[in-house]
PDB file of N, CA and C in Angstrom:
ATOM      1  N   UNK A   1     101.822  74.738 103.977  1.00  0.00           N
ATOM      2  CA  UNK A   1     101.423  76.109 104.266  1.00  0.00           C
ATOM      3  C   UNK A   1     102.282  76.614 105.419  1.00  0.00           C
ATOM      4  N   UNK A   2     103.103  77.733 105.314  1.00  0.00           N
ATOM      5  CA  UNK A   2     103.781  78.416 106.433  1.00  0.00           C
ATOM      6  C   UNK A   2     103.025  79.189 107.228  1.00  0.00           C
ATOM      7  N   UNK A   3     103.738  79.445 108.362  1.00  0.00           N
ATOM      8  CA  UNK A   3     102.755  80.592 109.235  1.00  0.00           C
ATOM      9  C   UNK A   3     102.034  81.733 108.678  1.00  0.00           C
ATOM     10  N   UNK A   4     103.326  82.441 107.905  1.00  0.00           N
ATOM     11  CA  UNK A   4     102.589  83.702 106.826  1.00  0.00           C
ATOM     12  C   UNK A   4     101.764  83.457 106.221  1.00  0.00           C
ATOM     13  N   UNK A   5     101.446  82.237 105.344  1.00  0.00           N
ATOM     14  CA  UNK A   5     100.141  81.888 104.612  1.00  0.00           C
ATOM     15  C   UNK A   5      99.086  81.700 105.728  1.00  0.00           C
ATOM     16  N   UNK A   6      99.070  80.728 106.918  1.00  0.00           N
ATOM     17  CA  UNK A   6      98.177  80.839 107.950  1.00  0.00           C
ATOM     18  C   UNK A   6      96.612  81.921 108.570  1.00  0.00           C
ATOM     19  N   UNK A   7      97.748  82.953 108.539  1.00  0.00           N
ATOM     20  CA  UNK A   7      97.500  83.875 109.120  1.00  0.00           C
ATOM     21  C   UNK A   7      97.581  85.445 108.220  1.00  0.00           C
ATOM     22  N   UNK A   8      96.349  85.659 107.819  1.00  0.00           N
ATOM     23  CA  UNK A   8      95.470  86.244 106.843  1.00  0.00           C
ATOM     24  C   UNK A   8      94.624  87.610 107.483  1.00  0.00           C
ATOM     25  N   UNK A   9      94.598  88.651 106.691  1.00  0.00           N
ATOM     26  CA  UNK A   9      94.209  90.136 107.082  1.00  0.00           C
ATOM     27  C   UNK A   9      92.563  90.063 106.686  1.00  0.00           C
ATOM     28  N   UNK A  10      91.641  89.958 107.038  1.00  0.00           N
ATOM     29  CA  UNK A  10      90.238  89.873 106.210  1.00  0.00           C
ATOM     30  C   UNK A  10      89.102  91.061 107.179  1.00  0.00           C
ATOM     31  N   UNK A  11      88.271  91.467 106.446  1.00  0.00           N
ATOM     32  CA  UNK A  11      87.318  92.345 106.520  1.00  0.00           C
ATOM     33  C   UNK A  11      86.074  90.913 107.258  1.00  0.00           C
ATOM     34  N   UNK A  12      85.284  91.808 108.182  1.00  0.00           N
ATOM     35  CA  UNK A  12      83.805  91.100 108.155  1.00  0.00           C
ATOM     36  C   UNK A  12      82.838  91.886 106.830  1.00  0.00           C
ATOM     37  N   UNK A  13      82.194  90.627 106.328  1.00  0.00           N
ATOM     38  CA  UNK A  13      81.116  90.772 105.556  1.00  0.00           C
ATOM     39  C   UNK A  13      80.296  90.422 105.883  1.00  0.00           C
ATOM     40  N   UNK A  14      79.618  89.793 106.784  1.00  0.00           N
ATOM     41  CA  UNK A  14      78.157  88.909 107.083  1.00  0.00           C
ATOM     42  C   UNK A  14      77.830  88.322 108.522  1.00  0.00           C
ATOM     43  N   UNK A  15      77.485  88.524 109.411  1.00  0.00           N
ATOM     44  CA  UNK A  15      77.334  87.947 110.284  1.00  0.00           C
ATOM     45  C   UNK A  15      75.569  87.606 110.209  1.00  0.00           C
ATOM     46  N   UNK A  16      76.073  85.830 110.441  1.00  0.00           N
ATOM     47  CA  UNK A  16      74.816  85.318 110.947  1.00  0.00           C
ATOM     48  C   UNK A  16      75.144  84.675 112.193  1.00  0.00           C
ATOM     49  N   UNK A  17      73.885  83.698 112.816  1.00  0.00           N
ATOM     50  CA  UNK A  17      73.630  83.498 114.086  1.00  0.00           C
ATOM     51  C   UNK A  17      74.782  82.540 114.913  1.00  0.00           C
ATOM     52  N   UNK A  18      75.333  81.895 113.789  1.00  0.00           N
ATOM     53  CA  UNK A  18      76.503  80.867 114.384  1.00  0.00           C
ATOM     54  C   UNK A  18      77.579  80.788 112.988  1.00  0.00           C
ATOM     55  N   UNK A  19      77.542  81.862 112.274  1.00  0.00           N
ATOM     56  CA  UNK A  19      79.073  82.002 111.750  1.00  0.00           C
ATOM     57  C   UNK A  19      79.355  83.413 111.276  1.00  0.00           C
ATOM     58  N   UNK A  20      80.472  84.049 111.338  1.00  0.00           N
ATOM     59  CA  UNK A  20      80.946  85.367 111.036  1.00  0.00           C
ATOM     60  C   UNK A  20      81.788  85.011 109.257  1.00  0.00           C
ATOM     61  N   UNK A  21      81.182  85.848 108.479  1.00  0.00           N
ATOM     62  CA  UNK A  21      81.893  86.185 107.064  1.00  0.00           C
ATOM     63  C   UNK A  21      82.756  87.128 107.224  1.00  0.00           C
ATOM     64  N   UNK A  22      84.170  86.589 106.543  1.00  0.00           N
ATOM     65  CA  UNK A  22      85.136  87.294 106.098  1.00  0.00           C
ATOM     66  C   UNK A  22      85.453  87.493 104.934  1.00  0.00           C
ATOM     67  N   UNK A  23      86.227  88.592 104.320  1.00  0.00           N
ATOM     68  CA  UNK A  23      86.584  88.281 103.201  1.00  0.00           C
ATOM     69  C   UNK A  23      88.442  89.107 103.259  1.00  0.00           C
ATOM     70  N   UNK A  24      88.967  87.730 102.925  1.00  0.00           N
ATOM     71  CA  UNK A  24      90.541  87.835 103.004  1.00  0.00           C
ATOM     72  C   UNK A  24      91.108  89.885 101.623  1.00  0.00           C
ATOM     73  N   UNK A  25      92.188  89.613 101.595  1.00  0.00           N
ATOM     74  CA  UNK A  25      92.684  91.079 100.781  1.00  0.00           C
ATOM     75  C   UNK A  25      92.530  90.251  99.473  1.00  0.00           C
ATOM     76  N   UNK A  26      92.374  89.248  98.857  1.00  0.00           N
ATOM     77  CA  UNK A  26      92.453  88.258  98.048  1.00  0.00           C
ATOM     78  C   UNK A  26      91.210  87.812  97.257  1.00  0.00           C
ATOM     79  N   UNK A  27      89.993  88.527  98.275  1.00  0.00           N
ATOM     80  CA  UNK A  27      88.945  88.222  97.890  1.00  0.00           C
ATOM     81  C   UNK A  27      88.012  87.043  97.745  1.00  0.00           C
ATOM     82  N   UNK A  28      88.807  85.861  99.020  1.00  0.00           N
ATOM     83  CA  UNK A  28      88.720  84.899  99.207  1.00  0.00           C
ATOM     84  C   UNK A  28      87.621  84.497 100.380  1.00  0.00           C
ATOM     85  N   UNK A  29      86.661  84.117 100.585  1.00  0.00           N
ATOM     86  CA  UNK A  29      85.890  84.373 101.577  1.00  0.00           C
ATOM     87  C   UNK A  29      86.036  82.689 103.026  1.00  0.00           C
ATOM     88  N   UNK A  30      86.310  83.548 104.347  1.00  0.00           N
ATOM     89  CA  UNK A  30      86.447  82.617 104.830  1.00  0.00           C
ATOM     90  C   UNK A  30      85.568  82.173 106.068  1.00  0.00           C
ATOM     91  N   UNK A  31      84.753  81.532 106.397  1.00  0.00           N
ATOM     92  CA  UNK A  31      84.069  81.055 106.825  1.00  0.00           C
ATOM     93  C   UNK A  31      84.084  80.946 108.678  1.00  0.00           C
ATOM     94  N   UNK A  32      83.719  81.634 109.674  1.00  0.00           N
ATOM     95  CA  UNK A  32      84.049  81.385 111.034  1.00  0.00           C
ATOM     96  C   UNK A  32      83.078  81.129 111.990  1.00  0.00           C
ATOM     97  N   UNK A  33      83.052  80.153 112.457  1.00  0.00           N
ATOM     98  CA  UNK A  33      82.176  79.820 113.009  1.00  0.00           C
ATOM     99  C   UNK A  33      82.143  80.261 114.439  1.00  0.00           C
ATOM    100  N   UNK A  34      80.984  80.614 114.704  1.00  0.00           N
ATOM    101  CA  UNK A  34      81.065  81.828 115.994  1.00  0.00           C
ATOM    102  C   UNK A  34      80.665  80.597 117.469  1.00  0.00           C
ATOM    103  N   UNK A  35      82.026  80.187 118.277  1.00  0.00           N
ATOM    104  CA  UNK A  35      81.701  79.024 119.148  1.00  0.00           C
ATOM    105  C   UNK A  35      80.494  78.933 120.481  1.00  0.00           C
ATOM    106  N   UNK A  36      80.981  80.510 120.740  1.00  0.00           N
ATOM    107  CA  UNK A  36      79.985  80.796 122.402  1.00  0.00           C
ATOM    108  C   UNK A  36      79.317  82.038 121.952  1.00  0.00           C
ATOM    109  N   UNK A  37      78.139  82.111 121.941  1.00  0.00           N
ATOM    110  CA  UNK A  37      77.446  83.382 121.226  1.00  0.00           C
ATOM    111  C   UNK A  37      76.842  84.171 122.487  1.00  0.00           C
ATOM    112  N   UNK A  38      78.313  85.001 122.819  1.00  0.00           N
ATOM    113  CA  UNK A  38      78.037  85.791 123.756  1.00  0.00           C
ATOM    114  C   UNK A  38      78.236  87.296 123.101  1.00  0.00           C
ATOM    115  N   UNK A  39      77.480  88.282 123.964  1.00  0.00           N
ATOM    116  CA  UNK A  39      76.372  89.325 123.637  1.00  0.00           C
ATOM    117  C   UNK A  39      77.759  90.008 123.058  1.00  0.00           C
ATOM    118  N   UNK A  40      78.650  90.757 123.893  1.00  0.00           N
ATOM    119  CA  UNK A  40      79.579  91.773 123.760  1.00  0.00           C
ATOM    120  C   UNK A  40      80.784  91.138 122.376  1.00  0.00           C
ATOM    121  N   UNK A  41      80.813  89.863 122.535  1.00  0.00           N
ATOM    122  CA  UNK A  41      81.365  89.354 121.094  1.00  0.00           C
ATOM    123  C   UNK A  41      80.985  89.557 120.096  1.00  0.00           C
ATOM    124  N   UNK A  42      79.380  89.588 119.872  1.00  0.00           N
ATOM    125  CA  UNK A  42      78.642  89.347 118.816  1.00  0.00           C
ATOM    126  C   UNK A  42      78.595  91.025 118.579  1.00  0.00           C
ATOM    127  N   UNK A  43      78.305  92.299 119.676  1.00  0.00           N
ATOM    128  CA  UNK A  43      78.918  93.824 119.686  1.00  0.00           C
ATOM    129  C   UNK A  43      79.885  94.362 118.783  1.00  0.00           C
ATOM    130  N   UNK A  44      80.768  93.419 118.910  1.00  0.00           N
ATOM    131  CA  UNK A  44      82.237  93.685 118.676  1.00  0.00           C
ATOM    132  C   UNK A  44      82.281  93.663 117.463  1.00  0.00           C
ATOM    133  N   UNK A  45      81.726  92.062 116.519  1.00  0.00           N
ATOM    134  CA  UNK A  45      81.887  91.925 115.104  1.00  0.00           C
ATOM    135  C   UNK A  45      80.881  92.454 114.433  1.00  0.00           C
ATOM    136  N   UNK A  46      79.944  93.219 114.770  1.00  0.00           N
ATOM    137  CA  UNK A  46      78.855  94.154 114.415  1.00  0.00           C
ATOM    138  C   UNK A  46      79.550  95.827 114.160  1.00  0.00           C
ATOM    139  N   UNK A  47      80.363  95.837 114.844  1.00  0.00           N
ATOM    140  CA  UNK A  47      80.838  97.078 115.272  1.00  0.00           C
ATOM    141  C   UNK A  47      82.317  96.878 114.469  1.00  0.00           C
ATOM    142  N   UNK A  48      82.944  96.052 114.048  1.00  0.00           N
ATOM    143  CA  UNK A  48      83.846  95.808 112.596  1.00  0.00           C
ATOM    144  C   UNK A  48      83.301  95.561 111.571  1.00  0.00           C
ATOM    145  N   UNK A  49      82.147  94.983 111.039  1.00  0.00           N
ATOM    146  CA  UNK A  49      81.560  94.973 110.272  1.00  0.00           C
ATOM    147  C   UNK A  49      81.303  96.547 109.527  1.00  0.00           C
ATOM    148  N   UNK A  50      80.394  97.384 110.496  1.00  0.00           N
ATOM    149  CA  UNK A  50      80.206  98.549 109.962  1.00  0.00           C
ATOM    150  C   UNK A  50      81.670  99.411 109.660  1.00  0.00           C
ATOM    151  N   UNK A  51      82.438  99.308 110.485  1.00  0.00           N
ATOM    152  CA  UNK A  51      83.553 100.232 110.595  1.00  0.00           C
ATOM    153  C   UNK A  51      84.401  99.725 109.333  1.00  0.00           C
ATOM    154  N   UNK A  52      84.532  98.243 109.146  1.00  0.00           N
ATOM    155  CA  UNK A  52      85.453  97.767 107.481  1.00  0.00           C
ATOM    156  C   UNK A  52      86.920  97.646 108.034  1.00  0.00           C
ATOM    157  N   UNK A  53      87.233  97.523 109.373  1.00  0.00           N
ATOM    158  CA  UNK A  53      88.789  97.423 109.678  1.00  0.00           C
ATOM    159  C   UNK A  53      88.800  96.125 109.636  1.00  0.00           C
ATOM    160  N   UNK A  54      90.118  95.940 109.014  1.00  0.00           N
ATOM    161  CA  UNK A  54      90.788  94.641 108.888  1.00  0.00           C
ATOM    162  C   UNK A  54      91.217  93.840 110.380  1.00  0.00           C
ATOM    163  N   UNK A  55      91.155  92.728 110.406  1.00  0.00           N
ATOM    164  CA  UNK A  55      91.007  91.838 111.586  1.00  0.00           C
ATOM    165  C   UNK A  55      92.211  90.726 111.404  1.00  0.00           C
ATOM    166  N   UNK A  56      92.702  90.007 112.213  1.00  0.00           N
ATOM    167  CA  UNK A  56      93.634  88.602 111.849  1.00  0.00           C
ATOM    168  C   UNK A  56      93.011  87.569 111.915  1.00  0.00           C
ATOM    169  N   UNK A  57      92.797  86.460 110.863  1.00  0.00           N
ATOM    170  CA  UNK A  57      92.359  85.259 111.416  1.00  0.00           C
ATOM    171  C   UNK A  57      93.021  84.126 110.738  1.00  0.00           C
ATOM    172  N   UNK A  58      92.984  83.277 111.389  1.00  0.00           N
ATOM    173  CA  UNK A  58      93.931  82.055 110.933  1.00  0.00           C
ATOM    174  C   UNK A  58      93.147  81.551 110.159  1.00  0.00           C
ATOM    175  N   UNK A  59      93.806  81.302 108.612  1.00  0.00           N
ATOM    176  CA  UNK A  59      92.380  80.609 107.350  1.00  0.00           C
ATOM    177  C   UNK A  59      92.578  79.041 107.793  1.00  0.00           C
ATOM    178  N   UNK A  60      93.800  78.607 108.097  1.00  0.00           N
ATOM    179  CA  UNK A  60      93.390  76.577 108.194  1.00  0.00           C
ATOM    180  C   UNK A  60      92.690  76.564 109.357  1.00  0.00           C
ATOM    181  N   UNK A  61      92.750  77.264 110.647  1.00  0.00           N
ATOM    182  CA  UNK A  61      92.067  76.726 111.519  1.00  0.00           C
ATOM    183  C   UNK A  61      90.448  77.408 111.177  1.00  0.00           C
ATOM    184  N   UNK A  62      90.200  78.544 110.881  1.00  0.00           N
ATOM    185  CA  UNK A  62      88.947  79.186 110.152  1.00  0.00           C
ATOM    186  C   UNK A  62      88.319  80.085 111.830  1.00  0.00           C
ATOM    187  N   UNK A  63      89.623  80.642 112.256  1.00  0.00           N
ATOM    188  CA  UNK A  63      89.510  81.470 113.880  1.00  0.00           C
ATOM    189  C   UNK A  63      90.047  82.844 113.530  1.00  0.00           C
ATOM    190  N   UNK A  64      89.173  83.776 114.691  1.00  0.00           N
ATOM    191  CA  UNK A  64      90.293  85.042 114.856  1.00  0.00           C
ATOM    192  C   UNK A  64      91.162  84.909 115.892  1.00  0.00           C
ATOM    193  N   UNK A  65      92.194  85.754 115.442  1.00  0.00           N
ATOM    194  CA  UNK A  65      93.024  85.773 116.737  1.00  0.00           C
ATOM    195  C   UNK A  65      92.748  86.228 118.137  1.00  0.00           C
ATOM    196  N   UNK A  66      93.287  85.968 118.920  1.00  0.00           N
ATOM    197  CA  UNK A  66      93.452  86.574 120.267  1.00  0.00           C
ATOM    198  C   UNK A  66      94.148  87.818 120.148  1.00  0.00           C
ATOM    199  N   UNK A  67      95.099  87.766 119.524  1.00  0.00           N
ATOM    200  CA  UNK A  67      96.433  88.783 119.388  1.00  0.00           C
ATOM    201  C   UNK A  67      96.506  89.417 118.134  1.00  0.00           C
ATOM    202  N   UNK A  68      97.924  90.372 118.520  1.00  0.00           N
ATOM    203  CA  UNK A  68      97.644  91.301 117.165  1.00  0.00           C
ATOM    204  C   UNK A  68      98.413  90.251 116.533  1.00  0.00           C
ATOM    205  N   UNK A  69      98.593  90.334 114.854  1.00  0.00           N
ATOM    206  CA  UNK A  69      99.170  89.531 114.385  1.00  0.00           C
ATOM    207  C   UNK A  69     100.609  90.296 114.191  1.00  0.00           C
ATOM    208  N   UNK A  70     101.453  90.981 114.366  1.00  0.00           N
ATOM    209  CA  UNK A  70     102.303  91.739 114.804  1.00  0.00           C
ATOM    210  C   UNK A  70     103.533  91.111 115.693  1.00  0.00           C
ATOM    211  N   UNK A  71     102.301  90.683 116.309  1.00  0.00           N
ATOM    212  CA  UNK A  71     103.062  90.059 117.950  1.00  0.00           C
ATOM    213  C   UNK A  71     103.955  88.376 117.207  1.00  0.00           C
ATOM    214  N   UNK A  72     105.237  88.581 117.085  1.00  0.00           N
ATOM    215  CA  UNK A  72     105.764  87.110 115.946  1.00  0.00           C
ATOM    216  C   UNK A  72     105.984  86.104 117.497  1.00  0.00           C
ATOM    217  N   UNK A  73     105.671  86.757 118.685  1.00  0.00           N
ATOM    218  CA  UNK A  73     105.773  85.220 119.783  1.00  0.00           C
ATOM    219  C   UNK A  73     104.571  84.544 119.927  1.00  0.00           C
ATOM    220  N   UNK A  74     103.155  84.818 119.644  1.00  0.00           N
ATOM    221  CA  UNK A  74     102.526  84.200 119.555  1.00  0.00           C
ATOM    222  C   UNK A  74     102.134  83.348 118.266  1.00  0.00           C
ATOM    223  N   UNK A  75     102.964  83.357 117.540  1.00  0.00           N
ATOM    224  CA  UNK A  75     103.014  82.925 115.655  1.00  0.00           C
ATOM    225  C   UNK A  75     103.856  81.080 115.992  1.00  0.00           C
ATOM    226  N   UNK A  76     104.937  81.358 116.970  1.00  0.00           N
ATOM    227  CA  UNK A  76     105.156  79.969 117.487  1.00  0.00           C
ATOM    228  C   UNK A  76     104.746  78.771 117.578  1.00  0.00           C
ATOM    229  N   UNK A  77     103.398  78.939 118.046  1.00  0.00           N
ATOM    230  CA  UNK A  77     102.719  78.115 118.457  1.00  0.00           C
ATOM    231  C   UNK A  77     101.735  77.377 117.568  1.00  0.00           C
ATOM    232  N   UNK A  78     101.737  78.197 116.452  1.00  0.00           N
ATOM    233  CA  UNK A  78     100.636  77.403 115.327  1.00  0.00           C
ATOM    234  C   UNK A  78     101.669  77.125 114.290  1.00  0.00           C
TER     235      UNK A  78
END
C-alpha cells in the first residue's frame, strides 16, 4: 500500500462513545477509535457529522489526521 492509498477522504457517519464512523468516497466504512474522549473533540466530530465535509484519515492506521492532507511534508513520515 503507498501513501496515496493510506490516506483516504471519508465523511463521518456515526459517532458512538469510543469510536467515530466513517465512510471513505468508495463507500468503504472505516472504523476510528476515539483515544481521549475529550469534550471539544467529541464538538468537533458532531459538528462534521451534521455539516457532511470530508475529513483525512489514514485507513491502515484507522486515525484522522492532524494536518491537511495537502500538506505532501507531513506524508513523509508514514
Amino acid at each position: 500500500m503507498n501513501k496515496d492509498e493510506k490516506i483516504v477522504s471519508a465523511q463521518i457517519v456515526g459517532i458512538k462513545k469510543e469510536e467515530i464512523i466513517c465512510r471513505t468516497e468508495n463507500n468503504k466504512l472505516i472504523n476510528v477509535d476515539v483515544i481521549n474522549n475529550d469534550e471539544i473533540f467529541m464538538e468537533v466530530m458532531v459538528d462534521l457529522l451534521i455539516s457532511g465535509l470530508w475529513v483525512p484519515v489514514n485507513r491502515q492506521l484507522k486515525k484522522f489526521l492532524d494536518y491537511d492532507w495537502l500538506d505532501n511534508r507531513s506524508l513523509e513520515t508514514y
